[in-house]
Protein backbone atom coordinates (compact mmCIF):
# COMPACT_ATOMS: atom_id res chain seq x y z
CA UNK A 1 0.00 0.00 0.00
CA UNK A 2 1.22 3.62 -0.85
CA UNK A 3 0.90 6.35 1.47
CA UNK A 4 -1.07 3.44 3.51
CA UNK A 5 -4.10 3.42 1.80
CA UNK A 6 -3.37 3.33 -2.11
CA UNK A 7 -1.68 0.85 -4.18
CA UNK A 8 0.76 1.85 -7.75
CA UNK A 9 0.86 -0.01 -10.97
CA UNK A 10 4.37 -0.66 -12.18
CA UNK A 11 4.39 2.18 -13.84
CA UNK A 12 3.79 4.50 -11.18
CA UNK A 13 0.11 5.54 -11.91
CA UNK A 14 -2.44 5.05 -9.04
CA UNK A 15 -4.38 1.54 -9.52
CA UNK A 16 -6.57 1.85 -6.11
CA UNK A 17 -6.89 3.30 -3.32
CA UNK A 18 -8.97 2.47 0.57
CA UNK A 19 -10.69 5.12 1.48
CA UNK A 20 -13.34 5.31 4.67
CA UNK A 21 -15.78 7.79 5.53
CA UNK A 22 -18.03 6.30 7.75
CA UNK A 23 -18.27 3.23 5.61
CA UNK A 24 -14.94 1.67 3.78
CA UNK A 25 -14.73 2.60 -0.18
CA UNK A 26 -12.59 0.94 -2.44
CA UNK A 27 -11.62 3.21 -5.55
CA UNK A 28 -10.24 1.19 -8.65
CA UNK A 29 -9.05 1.96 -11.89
CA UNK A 30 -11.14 -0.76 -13.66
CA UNK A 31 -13.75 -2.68 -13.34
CA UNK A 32 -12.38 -6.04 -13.58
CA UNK A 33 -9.51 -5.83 -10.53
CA UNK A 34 -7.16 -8.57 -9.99
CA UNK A 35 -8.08 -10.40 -7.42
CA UNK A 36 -5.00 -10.45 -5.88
CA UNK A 37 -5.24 -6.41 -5.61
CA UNK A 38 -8.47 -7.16 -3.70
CA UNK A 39 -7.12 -9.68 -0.80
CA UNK A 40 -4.53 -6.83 -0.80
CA UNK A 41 -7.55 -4.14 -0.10
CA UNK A 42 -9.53 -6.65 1.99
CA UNK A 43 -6.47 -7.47 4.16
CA UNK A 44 -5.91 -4.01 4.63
CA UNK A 45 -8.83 -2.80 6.20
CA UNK A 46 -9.41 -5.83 8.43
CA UNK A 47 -5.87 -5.19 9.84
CA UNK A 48 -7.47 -1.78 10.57
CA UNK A 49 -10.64 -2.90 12.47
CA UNK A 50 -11.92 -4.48 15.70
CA UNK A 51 -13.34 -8.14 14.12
CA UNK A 52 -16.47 -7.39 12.70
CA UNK A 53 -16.80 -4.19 12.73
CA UNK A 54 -15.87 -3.13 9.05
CA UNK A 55 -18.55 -2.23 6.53
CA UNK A 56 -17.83 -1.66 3.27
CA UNK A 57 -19.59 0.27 0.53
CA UNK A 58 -19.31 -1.92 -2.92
CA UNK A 59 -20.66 -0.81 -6.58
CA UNK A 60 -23.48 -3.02 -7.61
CA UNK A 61 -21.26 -2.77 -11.11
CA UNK A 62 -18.80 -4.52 -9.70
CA UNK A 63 -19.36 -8.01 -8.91
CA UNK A 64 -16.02 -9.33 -8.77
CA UNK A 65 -16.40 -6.91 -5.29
CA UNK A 66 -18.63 -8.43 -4.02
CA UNK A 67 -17.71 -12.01 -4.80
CA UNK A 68 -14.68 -11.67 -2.57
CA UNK A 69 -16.38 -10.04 -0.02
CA UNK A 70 -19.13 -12.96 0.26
CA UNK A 71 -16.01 -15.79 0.10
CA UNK A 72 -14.43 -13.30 3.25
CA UNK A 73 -17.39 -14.19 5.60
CA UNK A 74 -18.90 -11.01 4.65
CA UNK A 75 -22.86 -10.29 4.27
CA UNK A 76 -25.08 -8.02 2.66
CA UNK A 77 -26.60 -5.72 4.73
CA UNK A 78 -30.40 -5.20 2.42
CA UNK A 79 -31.73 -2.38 4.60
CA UNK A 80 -28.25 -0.55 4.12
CA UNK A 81 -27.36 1.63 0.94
CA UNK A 82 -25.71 4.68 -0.35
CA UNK A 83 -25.21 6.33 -3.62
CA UNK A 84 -23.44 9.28 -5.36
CA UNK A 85 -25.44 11.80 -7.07
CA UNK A 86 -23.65 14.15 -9.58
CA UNK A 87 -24.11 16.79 -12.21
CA UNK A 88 -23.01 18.10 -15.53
CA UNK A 89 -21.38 21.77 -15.57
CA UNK A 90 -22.06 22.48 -19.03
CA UNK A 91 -23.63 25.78 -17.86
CA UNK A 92 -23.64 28.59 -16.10
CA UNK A 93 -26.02 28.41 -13.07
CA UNK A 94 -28.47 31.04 -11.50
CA UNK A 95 -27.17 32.36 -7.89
CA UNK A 96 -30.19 34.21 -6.06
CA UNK A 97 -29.08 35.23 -2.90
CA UNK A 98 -31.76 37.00 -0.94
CA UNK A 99 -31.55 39.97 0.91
CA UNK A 100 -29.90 39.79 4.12
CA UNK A 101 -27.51 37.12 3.09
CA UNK A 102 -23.87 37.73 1.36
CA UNK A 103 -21.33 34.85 0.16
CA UNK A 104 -17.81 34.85 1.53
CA UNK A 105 -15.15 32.63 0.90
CA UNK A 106 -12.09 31.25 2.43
CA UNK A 107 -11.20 32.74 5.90
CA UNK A 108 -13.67 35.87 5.39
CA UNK A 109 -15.69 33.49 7.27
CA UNK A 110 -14.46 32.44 10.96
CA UNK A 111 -13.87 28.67 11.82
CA UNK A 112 -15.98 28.85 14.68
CA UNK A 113 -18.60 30.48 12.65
CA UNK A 114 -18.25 27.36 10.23
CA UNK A 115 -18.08 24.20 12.81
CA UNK A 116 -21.37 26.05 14.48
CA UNK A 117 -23.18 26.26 10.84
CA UNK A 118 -21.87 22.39 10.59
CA UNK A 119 -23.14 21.34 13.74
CA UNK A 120 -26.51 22.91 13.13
CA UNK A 121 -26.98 21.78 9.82
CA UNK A 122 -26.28 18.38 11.03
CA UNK A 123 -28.22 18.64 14.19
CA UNK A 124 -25.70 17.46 16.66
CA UNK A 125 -25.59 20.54 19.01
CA UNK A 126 -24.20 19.64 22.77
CA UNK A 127 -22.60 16.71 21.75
CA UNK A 128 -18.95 15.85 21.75
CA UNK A 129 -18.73 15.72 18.71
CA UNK A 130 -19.61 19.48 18.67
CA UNK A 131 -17.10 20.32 20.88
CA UNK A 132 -14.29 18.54 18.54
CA UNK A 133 -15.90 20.39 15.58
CA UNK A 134 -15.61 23.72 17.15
CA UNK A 135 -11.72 23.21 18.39
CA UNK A 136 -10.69 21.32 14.90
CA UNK A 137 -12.84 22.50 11.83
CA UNK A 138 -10.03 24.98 10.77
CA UNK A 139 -8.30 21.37 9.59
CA UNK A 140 -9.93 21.29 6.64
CA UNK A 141 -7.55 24.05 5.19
CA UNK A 142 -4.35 21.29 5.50
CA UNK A 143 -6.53 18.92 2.99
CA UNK A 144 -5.19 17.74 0.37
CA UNK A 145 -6.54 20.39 -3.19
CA UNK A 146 -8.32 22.48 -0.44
CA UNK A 147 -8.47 26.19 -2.23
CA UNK A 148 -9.65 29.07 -0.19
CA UNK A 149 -11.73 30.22 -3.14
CA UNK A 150 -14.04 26.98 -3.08
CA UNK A 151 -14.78 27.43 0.54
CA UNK A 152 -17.93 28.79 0.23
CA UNK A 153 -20.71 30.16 3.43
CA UNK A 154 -23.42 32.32 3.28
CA UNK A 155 -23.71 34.76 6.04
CA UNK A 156 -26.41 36.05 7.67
CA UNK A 157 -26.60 40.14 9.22
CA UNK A 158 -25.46 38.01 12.58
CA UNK A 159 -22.16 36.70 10.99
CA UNK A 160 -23.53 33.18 11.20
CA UNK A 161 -22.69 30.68 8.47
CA UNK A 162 -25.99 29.48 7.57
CA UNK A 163 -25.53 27.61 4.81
CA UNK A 164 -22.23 26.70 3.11
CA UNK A 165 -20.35 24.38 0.36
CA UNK A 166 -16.94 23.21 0.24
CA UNK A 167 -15.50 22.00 -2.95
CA UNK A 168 -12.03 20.34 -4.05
CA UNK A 169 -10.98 19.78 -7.90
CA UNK A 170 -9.70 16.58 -9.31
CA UNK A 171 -7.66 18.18 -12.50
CA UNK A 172 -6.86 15.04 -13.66
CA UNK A 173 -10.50 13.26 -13.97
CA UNK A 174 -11.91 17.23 -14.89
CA UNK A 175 -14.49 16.29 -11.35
CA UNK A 176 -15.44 18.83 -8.40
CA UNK A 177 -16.39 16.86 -5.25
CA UNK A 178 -18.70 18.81 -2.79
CA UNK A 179 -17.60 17.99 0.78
CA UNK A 180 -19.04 18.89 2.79
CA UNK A 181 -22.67 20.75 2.02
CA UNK A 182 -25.22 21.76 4.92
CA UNK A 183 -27.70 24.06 5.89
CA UNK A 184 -29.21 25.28 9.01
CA UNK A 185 -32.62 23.33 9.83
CA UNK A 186 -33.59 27.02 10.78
CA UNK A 187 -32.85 28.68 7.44
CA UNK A 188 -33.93 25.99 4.99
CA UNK A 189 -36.48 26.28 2.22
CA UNK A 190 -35.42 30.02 1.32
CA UNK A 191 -33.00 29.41 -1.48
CA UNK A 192 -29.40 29.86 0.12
CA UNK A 193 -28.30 25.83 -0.24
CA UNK A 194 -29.21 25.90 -3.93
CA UNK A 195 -27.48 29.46 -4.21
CA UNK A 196 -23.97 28.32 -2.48
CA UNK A 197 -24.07 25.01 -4.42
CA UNK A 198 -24.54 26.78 -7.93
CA UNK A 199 -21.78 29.53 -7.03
CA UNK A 200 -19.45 26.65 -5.85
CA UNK A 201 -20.63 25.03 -9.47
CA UNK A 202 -19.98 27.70 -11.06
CA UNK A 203 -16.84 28.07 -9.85
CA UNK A 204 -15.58 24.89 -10.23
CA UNK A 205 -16.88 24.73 -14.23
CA UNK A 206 -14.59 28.19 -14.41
CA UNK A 207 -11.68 25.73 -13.87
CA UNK A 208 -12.44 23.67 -16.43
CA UNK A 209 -14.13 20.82 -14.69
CA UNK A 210 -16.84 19.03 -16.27
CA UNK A 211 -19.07 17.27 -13.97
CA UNK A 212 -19.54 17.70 -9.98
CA UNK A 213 -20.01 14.94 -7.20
CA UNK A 214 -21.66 14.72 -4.05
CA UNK A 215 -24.28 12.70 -2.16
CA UNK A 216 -26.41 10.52 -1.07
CA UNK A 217 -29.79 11.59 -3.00
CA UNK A 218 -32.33 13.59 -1.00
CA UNK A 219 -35.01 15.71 -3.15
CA UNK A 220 -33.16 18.69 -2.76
CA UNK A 221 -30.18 17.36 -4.52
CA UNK A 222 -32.50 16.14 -7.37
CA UNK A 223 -34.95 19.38 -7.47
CA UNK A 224 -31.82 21.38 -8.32
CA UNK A 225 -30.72 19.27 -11.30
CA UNK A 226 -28.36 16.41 -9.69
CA UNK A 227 -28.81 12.76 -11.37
CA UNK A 228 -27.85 9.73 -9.42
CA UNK A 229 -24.31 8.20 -10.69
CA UNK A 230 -23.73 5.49 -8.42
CA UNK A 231 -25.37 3.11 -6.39
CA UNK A 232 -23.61 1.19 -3.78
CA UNK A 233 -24.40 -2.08 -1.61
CA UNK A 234 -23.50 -2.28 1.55
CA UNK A 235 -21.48 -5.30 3.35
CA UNK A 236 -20.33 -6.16 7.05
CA UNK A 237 -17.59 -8.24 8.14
CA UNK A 238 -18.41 -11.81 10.24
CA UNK A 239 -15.30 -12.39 11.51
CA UNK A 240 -15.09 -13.19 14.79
């Protein structure tokens, strides 16, 4: 494994790389892996986690995937999915910010402004979590392709971050990635996460990218034009 969680072909270029976020992903430069790059993967993660605990994401396209997870003890979990939604940038798209609002970028907003927008667009006030988010979202500048200008919150007259969207380029594929996207549960249905997700668009399609990423599907996310791109099945380990 390179870097610890991504694997090079012989000639140097990237052939796959274990990823988690929440659930395990596997990202592969094919769809017909070796399957000796997949014990590889497999092995990997399991090293990683408590026995039984991992849960992995797996395209339904890929059946060679899930194959080796079912001959690893593993089982599908059929109540459990996810997806990735996504969406063409082949124009330019309407921001409408109303009155009261104004979009800043990069650190014109504060951190602290941004982990409390987080936290209440996620609804996890008073937890620990919140705490951590408030001491540590600042972090998210040490990413790797994080650009101040794609760093995007919309302010209310308070200086609160009310809504925002975060987005990171991948040159070489021509692909934004929106990560992450939230409003306020007070400040929703008046326009301002459709606004900061088509100025972050917009932005990103002024760079010469081609197509944008983010998910799972809600309605939101398909009443402002995204399509779902890919659905994924989700396993859990056995082992004991």
């Amino acid at each position: 494994m390179q870097d610890s969680n991504g694997r090079a072909t012989d000639n140097g270029e990237l052939a796959a790389v274990v990823c988690r976020d929440g659930d395990f992903y596997f990202q592969l430069d094919t769809d017909d892996p070796q399957e000796e790059l997949l014990r590889e993967m497999f092995e990997f993660i399991e090293e990683r986690s408590a026995p039984g605990a991992v849960k992995l994401a797996i395209p339904q396209f890929i059946p060679k995937l899930q194959k080796m997870a079912y001959s690893r003890g593993y089982a599908l979990f059929p109540n459990e999915s996810d997806n990735v939604v996504s969406i063409r940038l082949d124009q330019d798209f309407p921001v409408d910010i109303p009155p009261g609002f104004k979009l800043q970028c990069g650190e014109e907003a504060a951190d602290r402004a941004k982990a409390q927008g987080h936290i209440m667009a996620f609804n996890y006030a008073g937890t620990a979590h919140a705490e951590q988010m408030l001491q540590m979202y600042g972090g998210i500048r040490q990413a790797p392709g994080y650009r101040p200008g794609l760093d995007l919150s919309l302010v209310n007259e308070q200086g609160e971050v009310v809504s925002f969207c975060n987005a990171f380029v991948d040159e070489a594929n021509g692909i934004g990635i929106l990560e992450p996207v939230g409003t306020h549960v007070d400040y929703r249905r008046r326009g301002l996460g459709r606004a900061v997700i088509y100025a972050a668009l917009n932005r990103l399609r002024s760079l010469g990218m081609v197509q944008a990423y983010t998910g799972p599907m809600q309605p939101f996310y398909q009443h402002i034009g995204f399509e779902l791109d890919v659905e994924f099945q989700v396993w859990g380990s056995q082992r004991v």
